[in-house]
Protein backbone atom coordinates (compact mmCIF):
# COMPACT_ATOMS: atom_id res chain seq x y z
CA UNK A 1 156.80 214.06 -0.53
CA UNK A 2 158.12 212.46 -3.43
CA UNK A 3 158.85 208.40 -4.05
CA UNK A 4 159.69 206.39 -7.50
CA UNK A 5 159.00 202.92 -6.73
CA UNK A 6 159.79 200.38 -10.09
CA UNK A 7 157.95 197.07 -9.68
CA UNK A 8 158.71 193.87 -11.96
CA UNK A 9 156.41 193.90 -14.51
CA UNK A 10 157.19 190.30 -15.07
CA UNK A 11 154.84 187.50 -12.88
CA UNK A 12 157.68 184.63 -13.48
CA UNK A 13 161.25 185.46 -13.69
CA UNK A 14 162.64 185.63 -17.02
CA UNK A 15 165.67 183.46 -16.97
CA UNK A 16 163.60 180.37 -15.52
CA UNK A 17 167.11 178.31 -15.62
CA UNK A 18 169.96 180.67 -15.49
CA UNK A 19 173.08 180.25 -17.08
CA UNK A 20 175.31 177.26 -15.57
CA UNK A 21 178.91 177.69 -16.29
CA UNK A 22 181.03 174.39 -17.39
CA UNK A 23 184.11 176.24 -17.26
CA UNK A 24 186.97 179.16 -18.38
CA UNK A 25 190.20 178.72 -19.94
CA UNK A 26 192.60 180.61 -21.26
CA UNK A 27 195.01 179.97 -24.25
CA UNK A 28 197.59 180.96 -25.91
CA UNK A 29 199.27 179.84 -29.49
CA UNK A 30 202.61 177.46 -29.06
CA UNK A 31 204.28 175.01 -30.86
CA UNK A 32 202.50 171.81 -29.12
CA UNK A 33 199.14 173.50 -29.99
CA UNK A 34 196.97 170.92 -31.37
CA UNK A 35 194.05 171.58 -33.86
CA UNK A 36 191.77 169.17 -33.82
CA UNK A 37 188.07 169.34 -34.77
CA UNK A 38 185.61 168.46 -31.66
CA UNK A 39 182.51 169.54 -30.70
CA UNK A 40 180.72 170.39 -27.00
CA UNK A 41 176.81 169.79 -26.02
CA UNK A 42 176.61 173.25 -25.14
CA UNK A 43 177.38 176.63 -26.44
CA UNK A 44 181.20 177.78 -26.30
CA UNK A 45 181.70 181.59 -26.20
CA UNK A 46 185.78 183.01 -26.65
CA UNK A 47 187.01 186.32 -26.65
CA UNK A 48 190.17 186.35 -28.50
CA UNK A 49 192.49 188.94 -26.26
CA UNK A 50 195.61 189.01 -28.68
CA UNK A 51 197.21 187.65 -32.39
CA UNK A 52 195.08 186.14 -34.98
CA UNK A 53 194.02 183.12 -36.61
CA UNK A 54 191.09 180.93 -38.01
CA UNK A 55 187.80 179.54 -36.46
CA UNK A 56 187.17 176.10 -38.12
CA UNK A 57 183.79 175.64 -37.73
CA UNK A 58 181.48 172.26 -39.58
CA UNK A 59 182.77 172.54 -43.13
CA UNK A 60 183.47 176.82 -42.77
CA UNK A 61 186.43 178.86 -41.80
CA UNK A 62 186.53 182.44 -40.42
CA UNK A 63 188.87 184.68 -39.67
CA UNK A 64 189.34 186.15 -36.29
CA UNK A 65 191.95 188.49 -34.63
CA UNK A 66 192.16 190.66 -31.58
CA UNK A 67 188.64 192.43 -30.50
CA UNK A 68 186.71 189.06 -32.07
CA UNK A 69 184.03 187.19 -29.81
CA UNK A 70 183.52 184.21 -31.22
CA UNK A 71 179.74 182.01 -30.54
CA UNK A 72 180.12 178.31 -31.03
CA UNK A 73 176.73 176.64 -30.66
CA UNK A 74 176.48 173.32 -29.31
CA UNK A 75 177.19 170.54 -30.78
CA UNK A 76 178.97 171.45 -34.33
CA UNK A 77 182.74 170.50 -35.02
CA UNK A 78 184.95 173.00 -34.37
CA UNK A 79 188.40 173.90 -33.70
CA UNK A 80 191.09 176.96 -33.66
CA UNK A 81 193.97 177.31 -35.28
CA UNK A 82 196.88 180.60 -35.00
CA UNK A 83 198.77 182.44 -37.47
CA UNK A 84 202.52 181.18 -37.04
CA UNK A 85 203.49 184.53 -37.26
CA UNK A 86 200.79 186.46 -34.76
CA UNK A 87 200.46 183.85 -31.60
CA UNK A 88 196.25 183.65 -30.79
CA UNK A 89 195.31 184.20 -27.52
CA UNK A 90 192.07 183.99 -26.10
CA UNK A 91 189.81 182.89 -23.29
CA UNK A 92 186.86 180.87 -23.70
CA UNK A 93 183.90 180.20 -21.79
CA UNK A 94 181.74 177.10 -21.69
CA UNK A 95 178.22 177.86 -20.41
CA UNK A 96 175.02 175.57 -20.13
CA UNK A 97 171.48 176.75 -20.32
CA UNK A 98 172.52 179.69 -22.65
CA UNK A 99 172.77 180.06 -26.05
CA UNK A 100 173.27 183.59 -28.26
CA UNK A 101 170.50 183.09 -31.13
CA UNK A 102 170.87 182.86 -34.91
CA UNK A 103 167.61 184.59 -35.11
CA UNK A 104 167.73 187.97 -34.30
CA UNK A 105 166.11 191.35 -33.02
CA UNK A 106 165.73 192.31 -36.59
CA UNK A 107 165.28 188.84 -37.91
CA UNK A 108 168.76 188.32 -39.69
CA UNK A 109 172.37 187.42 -38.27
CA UNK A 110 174.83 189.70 -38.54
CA UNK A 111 177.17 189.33 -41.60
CA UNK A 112 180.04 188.19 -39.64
CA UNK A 113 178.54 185.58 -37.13
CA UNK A 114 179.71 183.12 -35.48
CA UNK A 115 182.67 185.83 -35.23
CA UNK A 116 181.62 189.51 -34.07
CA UNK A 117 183.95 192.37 -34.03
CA UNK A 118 183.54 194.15 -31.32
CA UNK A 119 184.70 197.49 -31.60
CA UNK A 120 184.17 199.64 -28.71
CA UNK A 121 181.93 197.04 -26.56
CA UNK A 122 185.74 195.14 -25.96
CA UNK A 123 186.60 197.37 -23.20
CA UNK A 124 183.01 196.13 -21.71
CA UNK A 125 183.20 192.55 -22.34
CA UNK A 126 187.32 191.94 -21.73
CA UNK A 127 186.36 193.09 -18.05
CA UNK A 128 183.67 190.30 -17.59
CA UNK A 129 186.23 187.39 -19.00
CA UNK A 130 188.72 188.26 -17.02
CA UNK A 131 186.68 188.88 -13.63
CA UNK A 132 185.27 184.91 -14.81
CA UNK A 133 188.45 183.60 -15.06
CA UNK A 134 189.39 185.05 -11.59
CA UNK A 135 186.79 184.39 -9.44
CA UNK A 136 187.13 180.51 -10.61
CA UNK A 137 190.88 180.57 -10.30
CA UNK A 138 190.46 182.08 -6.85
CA UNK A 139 187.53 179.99 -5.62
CA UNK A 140 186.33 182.95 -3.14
CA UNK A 141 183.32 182.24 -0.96
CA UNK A 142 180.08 182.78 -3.03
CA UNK A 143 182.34 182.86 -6.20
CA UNK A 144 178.93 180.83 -7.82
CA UNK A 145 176.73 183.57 -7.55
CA UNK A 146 179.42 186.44 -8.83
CA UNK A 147 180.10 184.04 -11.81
CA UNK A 148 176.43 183.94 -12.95
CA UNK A 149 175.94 187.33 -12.30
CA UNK A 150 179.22 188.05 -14.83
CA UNK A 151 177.30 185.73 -17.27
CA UNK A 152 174.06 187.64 -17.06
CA UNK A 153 176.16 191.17 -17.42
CA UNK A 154 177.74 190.00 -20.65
CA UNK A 155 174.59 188.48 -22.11
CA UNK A 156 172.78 192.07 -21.36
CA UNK A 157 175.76 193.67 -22.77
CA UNK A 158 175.49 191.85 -26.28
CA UNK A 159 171.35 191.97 -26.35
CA UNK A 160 171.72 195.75 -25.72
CA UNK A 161 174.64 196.60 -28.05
CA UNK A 162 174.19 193.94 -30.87
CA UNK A 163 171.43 192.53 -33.03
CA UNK A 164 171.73 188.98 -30.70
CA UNK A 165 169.51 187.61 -28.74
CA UNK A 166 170.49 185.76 -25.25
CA UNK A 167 168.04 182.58 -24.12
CA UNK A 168 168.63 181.11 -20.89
CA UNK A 169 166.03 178.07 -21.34
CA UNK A 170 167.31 174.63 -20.58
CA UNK A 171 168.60 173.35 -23.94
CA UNK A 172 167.91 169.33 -25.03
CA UNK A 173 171.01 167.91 -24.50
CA UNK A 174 172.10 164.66 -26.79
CA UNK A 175 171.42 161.08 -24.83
CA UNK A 176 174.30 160.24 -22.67
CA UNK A 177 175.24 157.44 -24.92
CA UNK A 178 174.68 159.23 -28.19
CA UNK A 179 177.06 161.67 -26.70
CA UNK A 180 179.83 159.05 -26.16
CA UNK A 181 179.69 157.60 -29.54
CA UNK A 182 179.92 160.83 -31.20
CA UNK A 183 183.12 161.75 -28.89
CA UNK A 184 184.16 158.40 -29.92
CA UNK A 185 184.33 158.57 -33.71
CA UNK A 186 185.16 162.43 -33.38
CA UNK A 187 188.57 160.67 -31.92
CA UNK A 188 188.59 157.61 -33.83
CA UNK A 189 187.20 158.46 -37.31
CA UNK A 190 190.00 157.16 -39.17
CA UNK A 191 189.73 153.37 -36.92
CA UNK A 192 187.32 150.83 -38.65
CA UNK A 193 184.38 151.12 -36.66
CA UNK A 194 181.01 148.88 -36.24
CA UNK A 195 177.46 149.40 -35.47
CA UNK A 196 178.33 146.82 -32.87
CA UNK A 197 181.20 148.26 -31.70
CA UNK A 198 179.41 151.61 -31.44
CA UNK A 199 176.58 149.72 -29.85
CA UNK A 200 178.37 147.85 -27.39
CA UNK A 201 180.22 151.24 -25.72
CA UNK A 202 176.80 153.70 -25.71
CA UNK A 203 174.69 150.60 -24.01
CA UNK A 204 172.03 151.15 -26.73
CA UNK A 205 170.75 148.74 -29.07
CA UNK A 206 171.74 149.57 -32.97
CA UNK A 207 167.95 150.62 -33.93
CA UNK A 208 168.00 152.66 -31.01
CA UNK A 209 171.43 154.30 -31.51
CA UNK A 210 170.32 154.29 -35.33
CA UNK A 211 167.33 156.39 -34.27
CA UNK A 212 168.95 158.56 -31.45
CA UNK A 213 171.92 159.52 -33.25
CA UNK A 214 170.79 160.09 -36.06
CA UNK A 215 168.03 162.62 -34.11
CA UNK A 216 170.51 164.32 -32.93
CA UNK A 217 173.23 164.14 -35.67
CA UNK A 218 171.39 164.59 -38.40
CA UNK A 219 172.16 161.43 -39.43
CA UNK A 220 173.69 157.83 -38.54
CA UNK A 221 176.66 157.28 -36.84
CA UNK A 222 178.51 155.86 -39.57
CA UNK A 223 177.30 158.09 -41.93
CA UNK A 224 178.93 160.71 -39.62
CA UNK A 225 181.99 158.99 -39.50
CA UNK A 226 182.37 159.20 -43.37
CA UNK A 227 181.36 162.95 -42.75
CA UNK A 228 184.18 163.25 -40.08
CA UNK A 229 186.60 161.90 -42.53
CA UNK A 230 185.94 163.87 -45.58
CA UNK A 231 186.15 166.85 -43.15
CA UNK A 232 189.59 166.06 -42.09
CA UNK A 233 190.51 165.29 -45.65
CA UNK A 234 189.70 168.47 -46.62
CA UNK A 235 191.61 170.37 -43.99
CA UNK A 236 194.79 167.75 -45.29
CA UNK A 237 194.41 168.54 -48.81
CA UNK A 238 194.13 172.48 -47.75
CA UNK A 239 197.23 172.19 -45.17
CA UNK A 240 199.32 170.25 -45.93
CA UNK A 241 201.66 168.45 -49.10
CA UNK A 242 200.37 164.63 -48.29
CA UNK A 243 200.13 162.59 -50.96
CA UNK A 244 196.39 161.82 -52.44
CA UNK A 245 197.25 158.16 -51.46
CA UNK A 246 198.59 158.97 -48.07
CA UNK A 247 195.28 161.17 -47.25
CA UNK A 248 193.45 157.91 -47.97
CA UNK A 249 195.58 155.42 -45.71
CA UNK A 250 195.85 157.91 -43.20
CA UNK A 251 191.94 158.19 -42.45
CA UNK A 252 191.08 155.02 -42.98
CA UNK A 253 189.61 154.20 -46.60
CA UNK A 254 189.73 151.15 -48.19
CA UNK A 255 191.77 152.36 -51.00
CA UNK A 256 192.50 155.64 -53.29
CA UNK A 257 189.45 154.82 -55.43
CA UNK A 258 187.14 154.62 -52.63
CA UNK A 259 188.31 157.90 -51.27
CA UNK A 260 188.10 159.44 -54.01
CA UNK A 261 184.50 158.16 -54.74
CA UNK A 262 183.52 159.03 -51.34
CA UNK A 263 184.84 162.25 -51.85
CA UNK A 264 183.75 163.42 -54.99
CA UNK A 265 180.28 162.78 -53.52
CA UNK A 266 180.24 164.69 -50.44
CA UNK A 267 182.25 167.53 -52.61
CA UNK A 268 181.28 167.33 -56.08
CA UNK A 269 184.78 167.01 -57.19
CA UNK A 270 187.65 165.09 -56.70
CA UNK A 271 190.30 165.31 -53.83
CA UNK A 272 193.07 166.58 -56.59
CA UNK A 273 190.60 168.82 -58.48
CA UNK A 274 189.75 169.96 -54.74
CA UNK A 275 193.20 170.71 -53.70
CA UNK A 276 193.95 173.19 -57.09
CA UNK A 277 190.99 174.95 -56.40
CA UNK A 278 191.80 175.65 -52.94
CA UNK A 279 195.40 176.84 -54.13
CA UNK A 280 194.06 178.75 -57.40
CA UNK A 281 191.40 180.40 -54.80
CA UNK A 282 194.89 182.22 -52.28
């Protein structure tokens, strides 16, 4: 008689949480897209499925096209934009508990993270997307328990076939009301905004928020607002033909002066000396 029995060599399960999923959406480019930088308290993973574009992501920007997955970790600005030309078209999933780590099998990230070319491995991964996007569109019975199981098949099929690794631990998650203040100056960074304003909407004293925020943040909230500002100024001077002085009114700044003082910090240059680079540099 013969018999191959495999036990689990493993006395607690490996994936103690399990991937949660927040949700699935699909997108395509169109002329009421709207780029604007925003961030999420958990990670973000799309799978761009046609045209090409740019991944915004902090102060960086990457290229991606068709056959890119693209890992956005929690919590940093971000934000897509398409070629007018090639219409980007992706899906995206947002997933709690789960993160693909910076710190790899061999101990370095791959040259082109956050965006991975994917070669080969797209016919694998498309599949898993799509069945996702499906199975919540459809709501089937026990369409739960096929989602996480999809989540668990495409985070074996990037440990196996990449240098990533996939942790399903329970990630720290920013204080509710830390949360809402940054969502609030993320969408009102050019308004003038107070330490009691900020206060008065998160519920949390000012040397609390102070302390929470800037735990979380990596520094104050109004500190982050000025970093929010010189971001966007950035992406103005880059994009677009605005006026040094209309930059300034536009996000808020006392003046041109002040901007360009507040600038030249953050940047080491000035907005104008900024902007030639950036067109001496295409």
């Amino acid at each position: 008689m013969s018999n191959s029995r495999y036990g689990n060599e493993f006395t607690a399960s490996p994936i103690p949480s399990g991937p949660q999923l927040e949700y699935i959406s699909y997108s395509k480019f169109e002329d009421d897209w709207n780029s604007q930088l925003h961030s999420h308290p958990f990670m973000e993973i799309a799978l761009v499925v046609g045209g090409e574009g740019s991944l915004l992501l902090e102060s960086n920007e990457y290229p991606v096209e068709t056959g890119n997955l693209i890992l956005i970790p929690p919590n940093k600005l971000h934000t897509e934009v398409s070629s007018p030309h090639n219409a980007l078209e992706y899906y995206i999933l947002g997933v709690r508990n789960f993160s693909i780590q910076e710190g790899l099998v061999q101990g370095e990230c791959p040259e082109s993270y956050p965006v991975l070319p994917l070669g080969e491995l797209m016919s694998l991964i498309e599949p898993v997307f799509t069945e996702i996007f499906h199975e919540m569109k459809l709501h089937r019975i026990g369409h739960e328990m096929m989602v996480q199981s999809l989540l668990l098949r495409l985070a074996v099929l990037l440990t196996r076939r990449t240098d990533l690794k996939a942790s399903f631990d329970s990630t720290e998650e920013m204080r509710r009301g830390c949360a809402i203040v940054k969502e609030y100056i993320d969408s009102h960074y050019a308004d003038k905004i107070t330490l009691d304003d900020l206060a008065r909407i998160s519920c949390i004293s000012k040397f609390h928020l102070i302390h929470e925020f800037s735990r979380y943040v990596g520094k104050p909230p109004i500190a982050y607002q000025l970093k929010r500002r010189i971001q966007e100024s950035k992406y103005l001077l880059e994009s677009t033909d605005s006026s040094i002085a209309d930059i300034s009114c536009t996000l808020g700044f006392s003046s041109i002066s002040h901007f360009s003082q507040r600038f030249k910090l953050e940047e080491g240059c000035s907005p104008l000396k900024y902007r030639k680079r950036v067109a001496q540099g295409r």
